[in-house]
PDB file of N, CA and C in Angstrom:
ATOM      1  N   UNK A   1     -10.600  17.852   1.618  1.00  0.00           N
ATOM      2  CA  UNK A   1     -11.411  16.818   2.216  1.00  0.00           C
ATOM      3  C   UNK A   1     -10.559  15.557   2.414  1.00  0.00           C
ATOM      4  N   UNK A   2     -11.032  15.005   3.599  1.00  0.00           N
ATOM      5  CA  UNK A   2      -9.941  13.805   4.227  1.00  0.00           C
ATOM      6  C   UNK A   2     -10.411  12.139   3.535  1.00  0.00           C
ATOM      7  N   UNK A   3      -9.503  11.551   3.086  1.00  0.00           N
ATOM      8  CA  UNK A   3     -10.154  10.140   3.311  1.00  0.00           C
ATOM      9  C   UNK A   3      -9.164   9.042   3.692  1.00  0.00           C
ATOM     10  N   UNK A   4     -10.167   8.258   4.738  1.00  0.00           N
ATOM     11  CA  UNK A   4      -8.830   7.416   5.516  1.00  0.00           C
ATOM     12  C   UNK A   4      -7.757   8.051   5.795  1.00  0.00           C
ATOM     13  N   UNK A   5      -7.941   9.481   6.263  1.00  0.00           N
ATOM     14  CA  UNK A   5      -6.758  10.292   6.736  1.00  0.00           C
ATOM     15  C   UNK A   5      -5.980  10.986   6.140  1.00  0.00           C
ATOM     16  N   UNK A   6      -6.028  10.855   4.834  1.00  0.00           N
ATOM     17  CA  UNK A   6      -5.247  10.785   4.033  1.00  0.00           C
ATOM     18  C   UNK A   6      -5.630  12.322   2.798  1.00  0.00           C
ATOM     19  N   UNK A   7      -5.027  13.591   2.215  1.00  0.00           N
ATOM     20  CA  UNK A   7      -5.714  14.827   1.465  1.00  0.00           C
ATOM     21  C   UNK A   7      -6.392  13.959   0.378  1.00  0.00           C
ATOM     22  N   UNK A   8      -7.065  14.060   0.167  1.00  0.00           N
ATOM     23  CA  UNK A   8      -7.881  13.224  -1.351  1.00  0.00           C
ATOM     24  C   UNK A   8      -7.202  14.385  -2.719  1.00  0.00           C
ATOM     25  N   UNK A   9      -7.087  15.201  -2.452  1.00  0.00           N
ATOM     26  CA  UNK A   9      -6.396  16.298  -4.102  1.00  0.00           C
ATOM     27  C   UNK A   9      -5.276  15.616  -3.773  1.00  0.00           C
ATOM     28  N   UNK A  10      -4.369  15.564  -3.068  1.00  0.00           N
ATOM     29  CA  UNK A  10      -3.287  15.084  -3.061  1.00  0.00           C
ATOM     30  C   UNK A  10      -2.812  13.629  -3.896  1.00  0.00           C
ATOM     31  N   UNK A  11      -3.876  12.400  -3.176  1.00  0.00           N
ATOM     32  CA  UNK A  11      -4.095  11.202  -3.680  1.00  0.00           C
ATOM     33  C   UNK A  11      -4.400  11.369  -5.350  1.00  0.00           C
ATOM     34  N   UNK A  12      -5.509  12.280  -5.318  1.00  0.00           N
ATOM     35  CA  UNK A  12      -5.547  12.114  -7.309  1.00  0.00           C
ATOM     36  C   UNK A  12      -4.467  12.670  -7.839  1.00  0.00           C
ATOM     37  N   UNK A  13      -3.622  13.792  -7.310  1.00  0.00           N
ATOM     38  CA  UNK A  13      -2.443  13.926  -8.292  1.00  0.00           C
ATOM     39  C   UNK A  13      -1.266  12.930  -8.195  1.00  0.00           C
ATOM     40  N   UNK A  14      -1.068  12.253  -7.426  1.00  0.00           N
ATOM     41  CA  UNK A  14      -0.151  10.959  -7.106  1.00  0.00           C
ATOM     42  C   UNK A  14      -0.835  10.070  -8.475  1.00  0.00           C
ATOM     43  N   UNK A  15      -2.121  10.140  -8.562  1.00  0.00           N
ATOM     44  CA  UNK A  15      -2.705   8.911  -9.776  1.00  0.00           C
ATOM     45  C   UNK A  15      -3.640   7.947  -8.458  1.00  0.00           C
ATOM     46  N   UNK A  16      -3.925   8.172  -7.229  1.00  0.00           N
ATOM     47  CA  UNK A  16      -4.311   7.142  -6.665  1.00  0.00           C
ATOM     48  C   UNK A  16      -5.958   7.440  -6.596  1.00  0.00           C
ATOM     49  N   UNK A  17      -6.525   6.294  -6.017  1.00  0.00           N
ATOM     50  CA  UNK A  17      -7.960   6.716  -5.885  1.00  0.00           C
ATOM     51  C   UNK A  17      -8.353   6.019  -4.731  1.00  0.00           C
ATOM     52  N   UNK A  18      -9.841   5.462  -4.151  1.00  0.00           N
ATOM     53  CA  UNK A  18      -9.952   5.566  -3.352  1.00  0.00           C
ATOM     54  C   UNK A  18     -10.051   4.018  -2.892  1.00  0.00           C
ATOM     55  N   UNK A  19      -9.568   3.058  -3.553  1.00  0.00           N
ATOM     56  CA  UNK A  19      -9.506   1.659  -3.129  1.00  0.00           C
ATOM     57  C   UNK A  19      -7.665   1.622  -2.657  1.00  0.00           C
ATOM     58  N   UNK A  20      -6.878   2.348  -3.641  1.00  0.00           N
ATOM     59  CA  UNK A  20      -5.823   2.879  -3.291  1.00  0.00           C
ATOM     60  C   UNK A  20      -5.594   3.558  -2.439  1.00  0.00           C
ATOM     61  N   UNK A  21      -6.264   4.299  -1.616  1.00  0.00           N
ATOM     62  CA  UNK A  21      -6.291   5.064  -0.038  1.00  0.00           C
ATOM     63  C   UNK A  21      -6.742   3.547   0.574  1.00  0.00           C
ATOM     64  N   UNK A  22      -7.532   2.927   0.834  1.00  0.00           N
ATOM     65  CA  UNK A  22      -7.955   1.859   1.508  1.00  0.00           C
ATOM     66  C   UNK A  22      -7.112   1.161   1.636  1.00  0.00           C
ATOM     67  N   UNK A  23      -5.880   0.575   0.456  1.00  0.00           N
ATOM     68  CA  UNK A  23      -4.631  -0.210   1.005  1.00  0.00           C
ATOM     69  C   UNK A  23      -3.878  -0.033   1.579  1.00  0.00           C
ATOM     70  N   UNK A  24      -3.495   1.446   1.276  1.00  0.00           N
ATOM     71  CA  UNK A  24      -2.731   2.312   2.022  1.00  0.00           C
ATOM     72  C   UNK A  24      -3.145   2.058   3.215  1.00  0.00           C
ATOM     73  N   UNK A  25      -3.804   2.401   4.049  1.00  0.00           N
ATOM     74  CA  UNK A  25      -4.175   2.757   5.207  1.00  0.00           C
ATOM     75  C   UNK A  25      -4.178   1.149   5.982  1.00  0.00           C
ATOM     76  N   UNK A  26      -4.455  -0.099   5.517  1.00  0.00           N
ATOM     77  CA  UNK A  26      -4.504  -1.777   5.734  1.00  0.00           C
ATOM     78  C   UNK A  26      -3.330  -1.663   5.743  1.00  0.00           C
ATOM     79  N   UNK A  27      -2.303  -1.028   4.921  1.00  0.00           N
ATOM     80  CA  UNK A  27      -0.962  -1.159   4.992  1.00  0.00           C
ATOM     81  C   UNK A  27      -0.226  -0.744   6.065  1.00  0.00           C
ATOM     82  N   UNK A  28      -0.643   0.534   6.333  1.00  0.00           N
ATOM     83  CA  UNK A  28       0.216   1.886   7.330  1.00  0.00           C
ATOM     84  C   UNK A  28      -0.248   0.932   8.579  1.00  0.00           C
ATOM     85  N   UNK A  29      -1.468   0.483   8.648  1.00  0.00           N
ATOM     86  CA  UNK A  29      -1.726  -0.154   9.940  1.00  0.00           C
ATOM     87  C   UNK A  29      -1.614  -1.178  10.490  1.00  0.00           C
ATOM     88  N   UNK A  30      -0.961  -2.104   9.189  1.00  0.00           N
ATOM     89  CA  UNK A  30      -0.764  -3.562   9.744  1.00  0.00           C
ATOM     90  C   UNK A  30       1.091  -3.549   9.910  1.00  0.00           C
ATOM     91  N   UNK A  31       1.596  -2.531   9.983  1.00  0.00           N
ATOM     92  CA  UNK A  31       3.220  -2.136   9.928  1.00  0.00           C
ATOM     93  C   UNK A  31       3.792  -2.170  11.314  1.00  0.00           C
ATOM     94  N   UNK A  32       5.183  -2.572  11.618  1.00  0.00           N
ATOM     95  CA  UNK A  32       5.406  -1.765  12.560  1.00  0.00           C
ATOM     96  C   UNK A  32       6.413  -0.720  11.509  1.00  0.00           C
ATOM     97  N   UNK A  33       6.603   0.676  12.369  1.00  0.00           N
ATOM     98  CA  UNK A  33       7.148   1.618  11.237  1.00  0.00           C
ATOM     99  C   UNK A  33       8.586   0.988  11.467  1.00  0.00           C
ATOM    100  N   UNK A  34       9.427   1.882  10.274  1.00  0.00           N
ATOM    101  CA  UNK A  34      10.775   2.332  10.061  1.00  0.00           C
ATOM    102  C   UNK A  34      10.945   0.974   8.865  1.00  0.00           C
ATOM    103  N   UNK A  35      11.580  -0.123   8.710  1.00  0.00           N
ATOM    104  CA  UNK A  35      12.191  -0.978   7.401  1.00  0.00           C
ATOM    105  C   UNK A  35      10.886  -1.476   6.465  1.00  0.00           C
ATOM    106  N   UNK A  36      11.687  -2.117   5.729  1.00  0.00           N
ATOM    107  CA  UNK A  36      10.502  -3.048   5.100  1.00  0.00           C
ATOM    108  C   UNK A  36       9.691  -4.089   5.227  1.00  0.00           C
ATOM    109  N   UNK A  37       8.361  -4.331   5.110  1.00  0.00           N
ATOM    110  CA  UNK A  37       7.680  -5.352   5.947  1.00  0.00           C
ATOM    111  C   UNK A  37       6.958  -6.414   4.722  1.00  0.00           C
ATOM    112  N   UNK A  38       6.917  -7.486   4.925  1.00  0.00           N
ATOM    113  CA  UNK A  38       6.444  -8.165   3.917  1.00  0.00           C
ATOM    114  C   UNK A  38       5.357  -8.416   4.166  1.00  0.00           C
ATOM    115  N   UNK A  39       4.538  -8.628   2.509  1.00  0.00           N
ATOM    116  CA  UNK A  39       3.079  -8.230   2.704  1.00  0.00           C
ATOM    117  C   UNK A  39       2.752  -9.860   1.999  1.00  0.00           C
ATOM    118  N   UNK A  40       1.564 -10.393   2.807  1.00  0.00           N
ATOM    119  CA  UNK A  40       1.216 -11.659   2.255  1.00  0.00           C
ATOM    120  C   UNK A  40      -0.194 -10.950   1.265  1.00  0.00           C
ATOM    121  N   UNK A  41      -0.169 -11.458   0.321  1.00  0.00           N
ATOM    122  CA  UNK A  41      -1.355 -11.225  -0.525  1.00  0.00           C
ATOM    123  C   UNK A  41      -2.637 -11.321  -0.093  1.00  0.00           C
ATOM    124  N   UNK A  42      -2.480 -13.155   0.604  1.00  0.00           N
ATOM    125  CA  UNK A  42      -3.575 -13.466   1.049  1.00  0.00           C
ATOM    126  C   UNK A  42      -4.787 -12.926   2.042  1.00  0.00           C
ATOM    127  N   UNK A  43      -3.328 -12.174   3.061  1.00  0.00           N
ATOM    128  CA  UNK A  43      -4.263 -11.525   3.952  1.00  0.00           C
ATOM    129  C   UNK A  43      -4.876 -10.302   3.486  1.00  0.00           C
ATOM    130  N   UNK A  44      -4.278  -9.471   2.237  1.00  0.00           N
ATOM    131  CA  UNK A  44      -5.094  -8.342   1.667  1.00  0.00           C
ATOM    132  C   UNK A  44      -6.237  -9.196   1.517  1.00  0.00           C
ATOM    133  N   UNK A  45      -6.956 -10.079   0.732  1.00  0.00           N
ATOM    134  CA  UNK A  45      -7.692 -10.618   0.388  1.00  0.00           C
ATOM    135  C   UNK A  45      -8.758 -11.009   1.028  1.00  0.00           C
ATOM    136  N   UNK A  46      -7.938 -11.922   2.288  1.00  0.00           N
ATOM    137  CA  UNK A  46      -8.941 -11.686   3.574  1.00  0.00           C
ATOM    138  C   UNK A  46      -9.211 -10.283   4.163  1.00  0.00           C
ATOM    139  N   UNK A  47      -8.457  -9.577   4.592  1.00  0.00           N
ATOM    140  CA  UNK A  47      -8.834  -8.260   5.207  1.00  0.00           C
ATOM    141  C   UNK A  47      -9.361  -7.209   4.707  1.00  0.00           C
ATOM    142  N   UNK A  48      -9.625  -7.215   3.147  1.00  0.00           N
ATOM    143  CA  UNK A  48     -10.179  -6.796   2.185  1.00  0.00           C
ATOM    144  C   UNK A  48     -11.281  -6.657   1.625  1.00  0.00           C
ATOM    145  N   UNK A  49     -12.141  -7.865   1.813  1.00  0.00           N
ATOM    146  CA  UNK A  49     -12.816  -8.085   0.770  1.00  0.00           C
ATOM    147  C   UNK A  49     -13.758  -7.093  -0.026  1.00  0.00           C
ATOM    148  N   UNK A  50     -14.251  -6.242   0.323  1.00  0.00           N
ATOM    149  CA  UNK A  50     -14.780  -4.756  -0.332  1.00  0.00           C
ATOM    150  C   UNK A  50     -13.888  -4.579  -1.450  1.00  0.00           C
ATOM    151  N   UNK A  51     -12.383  -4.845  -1.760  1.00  0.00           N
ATOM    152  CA  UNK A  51     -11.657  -4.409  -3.037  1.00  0.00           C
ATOM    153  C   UNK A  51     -12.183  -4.751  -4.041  1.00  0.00           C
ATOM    154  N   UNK A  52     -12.539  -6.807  -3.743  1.00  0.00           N
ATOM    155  CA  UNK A  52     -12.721  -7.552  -5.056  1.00  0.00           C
ATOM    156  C   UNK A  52     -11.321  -8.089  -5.297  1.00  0.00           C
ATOM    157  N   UNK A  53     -10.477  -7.847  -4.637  1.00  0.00           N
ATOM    158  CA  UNK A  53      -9.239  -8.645  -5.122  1.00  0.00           C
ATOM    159  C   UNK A  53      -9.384  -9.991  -5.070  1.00  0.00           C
ATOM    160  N   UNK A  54      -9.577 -10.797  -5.766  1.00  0.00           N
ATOM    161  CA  UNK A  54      -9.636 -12.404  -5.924  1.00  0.00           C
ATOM    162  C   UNK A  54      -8.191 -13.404  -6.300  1.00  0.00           C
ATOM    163  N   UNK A  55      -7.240 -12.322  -6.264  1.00  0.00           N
ATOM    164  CA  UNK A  55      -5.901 -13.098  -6.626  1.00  0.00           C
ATOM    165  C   UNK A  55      -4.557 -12.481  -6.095  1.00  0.00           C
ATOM    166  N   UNK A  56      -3.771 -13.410  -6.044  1.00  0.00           N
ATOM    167  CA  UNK A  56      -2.363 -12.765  -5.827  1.00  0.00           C
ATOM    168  C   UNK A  56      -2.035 -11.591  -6.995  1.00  0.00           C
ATOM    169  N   UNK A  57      -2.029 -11.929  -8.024  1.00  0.00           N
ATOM    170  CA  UNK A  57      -1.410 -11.083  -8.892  1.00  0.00           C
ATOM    171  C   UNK A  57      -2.153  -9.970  -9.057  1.00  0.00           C
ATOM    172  N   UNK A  58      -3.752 -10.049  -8.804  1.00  0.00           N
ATOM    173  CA  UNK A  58      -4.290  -8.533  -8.779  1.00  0.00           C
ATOM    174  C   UNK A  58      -3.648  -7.535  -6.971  1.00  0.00           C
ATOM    175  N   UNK A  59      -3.669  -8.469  -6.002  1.00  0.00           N
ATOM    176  CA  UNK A  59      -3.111  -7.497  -5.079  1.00  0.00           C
ATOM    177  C   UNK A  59      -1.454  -7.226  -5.445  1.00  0.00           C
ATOM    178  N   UNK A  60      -0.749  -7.784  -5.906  1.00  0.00           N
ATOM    179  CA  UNK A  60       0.305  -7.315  -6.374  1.00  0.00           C
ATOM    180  C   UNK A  60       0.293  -5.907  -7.141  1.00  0.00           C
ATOM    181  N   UNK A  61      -0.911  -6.270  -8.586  1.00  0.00           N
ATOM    182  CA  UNK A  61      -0.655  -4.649  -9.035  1.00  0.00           C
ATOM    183  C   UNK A  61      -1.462  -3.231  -8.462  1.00  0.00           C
ATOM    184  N   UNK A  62      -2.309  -3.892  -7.130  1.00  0.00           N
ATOM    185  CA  UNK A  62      -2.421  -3.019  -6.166  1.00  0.00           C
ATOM    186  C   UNK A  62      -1.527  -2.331  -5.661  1.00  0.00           C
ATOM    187  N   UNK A  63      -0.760  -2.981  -5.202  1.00  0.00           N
ATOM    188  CA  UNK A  63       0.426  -2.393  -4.582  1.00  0.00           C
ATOM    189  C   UNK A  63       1.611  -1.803  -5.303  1.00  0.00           C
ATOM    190  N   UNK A  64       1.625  -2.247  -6.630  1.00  0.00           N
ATOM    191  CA  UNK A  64       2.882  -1.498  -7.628  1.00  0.00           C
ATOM    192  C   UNK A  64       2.309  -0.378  -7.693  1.00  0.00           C
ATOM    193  N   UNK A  65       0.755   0.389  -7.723  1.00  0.00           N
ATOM    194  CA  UNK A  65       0.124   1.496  -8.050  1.00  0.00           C
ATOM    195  C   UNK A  65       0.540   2.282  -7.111  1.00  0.00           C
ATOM    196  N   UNK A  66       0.722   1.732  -5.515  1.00  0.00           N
ATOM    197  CA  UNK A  66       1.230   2.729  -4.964  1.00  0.00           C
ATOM    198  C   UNK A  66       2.784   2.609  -4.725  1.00  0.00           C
ATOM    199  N   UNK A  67       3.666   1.849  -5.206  1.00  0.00           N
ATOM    200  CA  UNK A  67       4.793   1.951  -5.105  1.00  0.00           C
ATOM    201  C   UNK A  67       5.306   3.017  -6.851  1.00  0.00           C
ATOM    202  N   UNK A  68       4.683   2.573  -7.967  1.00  0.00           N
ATOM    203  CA  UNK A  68       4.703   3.380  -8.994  1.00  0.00           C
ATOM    204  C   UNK A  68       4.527   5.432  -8.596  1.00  0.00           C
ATOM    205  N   UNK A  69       3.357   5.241  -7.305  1.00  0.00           N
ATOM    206  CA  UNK A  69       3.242   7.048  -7.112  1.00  0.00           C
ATOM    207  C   UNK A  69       4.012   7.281  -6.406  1.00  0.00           C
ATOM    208  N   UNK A  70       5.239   6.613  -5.601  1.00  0.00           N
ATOM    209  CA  UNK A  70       5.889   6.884  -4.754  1.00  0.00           C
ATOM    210  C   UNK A  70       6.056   7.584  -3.478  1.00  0.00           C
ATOM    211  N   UNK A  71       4.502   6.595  -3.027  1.00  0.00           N
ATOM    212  CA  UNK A  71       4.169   6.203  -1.544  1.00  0.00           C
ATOM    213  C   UNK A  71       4.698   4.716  -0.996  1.00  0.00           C
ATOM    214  N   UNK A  72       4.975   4.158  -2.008  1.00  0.00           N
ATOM    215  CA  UNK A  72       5.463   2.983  -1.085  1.00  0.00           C
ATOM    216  C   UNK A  72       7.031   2.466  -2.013  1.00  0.00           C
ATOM    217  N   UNK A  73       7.652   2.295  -1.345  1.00  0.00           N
ATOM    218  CA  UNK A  73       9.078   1.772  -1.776  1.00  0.00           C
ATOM    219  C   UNK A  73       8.919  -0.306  -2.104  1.00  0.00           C
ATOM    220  N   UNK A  74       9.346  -0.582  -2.845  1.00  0.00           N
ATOM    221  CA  UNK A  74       9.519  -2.300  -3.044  1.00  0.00           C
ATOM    222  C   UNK A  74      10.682  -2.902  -2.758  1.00  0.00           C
ATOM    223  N   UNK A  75      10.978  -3.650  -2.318  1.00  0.00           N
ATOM    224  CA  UNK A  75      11.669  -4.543  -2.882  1.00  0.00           C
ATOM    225  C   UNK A  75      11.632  -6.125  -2.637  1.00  0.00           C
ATOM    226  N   UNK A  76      12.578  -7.125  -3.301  1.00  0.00           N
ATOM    227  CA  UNK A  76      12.303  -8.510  -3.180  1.00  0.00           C
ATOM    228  C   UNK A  76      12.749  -8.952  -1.877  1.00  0.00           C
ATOM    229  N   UNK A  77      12.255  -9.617  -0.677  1.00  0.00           N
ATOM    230  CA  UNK A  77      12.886 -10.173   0.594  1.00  0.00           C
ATOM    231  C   UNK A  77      13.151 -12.151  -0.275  1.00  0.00           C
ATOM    232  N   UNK A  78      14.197 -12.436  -0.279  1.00  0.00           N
ATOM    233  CA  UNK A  78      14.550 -13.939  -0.799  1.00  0.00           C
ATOM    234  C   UNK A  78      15.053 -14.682   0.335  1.00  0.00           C
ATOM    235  N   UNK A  79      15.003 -13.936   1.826  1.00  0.00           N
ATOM    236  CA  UNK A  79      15.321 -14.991   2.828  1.00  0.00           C
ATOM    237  C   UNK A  79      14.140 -16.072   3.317  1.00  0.00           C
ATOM    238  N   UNK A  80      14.210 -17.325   3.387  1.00  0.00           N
ATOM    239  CA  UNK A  80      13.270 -18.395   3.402  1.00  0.00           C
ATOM    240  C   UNK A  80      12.167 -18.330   2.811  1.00  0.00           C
ATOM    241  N   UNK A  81      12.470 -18.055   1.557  1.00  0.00           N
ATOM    242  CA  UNK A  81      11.617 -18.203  -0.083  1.00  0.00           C
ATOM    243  C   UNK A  81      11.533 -16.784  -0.682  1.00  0.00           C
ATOM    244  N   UNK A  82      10.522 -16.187  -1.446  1.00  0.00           N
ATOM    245  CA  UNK A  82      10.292 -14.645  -2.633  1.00  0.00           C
ATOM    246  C   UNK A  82       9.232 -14.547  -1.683  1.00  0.00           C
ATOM    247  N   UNK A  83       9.424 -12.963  -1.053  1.00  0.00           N
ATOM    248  CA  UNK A  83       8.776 -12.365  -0.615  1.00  0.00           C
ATOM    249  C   UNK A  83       8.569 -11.156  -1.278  1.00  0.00           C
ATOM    250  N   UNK A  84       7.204 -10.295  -1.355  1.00  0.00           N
ATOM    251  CA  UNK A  84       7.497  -9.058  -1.538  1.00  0.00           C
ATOM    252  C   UNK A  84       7.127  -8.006  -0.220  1.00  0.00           C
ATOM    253  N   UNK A  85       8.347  -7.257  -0.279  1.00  0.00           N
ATOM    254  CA  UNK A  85       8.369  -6.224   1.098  1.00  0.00           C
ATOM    255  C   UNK A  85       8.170  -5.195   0.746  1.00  0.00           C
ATOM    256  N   UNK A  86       7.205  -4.086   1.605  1.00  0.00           N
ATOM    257  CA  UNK A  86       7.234  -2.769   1.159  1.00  0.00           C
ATOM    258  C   UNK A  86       7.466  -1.917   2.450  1.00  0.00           C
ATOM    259  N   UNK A  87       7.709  -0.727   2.157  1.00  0.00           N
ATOM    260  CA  UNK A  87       8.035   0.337   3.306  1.00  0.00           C
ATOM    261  C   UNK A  87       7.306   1.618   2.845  1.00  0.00           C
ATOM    262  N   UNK A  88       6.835   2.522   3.680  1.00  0.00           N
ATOM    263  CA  UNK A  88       6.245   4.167   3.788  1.00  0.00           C
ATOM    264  C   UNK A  88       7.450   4.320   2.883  1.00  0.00           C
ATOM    265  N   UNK A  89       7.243   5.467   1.970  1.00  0.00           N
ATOM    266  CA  UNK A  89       8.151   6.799   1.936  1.00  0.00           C
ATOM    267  C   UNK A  89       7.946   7.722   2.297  1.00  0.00           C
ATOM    268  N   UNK A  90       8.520   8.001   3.271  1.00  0.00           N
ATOM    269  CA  UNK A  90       8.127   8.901   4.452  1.00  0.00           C
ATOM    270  C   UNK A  90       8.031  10.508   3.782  1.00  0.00           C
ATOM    271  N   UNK A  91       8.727  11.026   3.018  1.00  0.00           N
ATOM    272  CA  UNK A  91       8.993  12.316   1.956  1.00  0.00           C
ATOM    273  C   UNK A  91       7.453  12.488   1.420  1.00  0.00           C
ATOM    274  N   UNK A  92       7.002  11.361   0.678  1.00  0.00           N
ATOM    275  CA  UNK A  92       5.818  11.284  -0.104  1.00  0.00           C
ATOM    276  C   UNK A  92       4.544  11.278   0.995  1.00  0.00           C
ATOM    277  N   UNK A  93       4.503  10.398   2.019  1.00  0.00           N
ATOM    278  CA  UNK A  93       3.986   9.971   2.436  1.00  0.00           C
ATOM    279  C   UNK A  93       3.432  11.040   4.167  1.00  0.00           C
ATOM    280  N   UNK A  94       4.173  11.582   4.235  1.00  0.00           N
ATOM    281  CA  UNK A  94       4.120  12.718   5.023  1.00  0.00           C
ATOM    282  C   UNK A  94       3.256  14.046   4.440  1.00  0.00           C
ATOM    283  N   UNK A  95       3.547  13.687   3.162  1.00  0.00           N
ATOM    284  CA  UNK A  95       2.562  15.144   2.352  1.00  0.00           C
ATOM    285  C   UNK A  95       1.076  14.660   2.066  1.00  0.00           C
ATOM    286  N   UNK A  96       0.539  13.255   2.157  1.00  0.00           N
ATOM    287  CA  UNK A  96      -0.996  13.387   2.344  1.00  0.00           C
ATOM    288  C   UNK A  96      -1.542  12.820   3.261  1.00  0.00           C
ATOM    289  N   UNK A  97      -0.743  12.827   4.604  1.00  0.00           N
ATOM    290  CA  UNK A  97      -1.721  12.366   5.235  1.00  0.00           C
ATOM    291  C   UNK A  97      -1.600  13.853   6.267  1.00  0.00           C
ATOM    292  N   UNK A  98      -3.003  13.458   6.584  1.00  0.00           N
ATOM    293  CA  UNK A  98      -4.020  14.503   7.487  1.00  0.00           C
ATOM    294  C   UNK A  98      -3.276  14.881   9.336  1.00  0.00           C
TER     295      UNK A  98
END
């Protein structure tokens, strides 16, 4: 069974669930593909609001959950201030979606 496109058995053995498919998918779609793209918190927050995320640091450990199952890659962007950037892993990321 599909959600947000995405195998749902697949998602629970990664550890993800289904607010975690929902970022995913805000994510995959606010991208252009191939490098890393930096993600403002705020706009999860705005574009969100069904999560409940009320803070930077809770959409942060949103997003370590799926960089921890290794659907999404991290790292720090430090050109014109601390950004955090993420990218698909395309390996992982190719095996649940629909």
């Amino acid at each position: 069974m599909l959600i947000y496109g995405y195998h749902q058995e697949l998602l629970v053995k990664l550890g993800l669930n289904n607010d975690d498919a929902l970022l995913l998918r805000w994510f995959v779609e606010s991208i252009e593909e191939g490098g890393y793209c930096r993600v403002d918190y705020q706009d999860v927050m705005d574009d969100l609001p069904i999560l409940g995320i009320n803070n930077r640091e809770t959409a942060g450990r949103r997003f370590k959950r799926l960089v921890t199952s290794g659907v999404l890659k991290h790292r720090i962007d430090r050109d014109g201030g601390t950004f955090a950037a993420y990218r698909v892993n395309k390996i992982i990321y190719d095996g649940i979606v629909a």
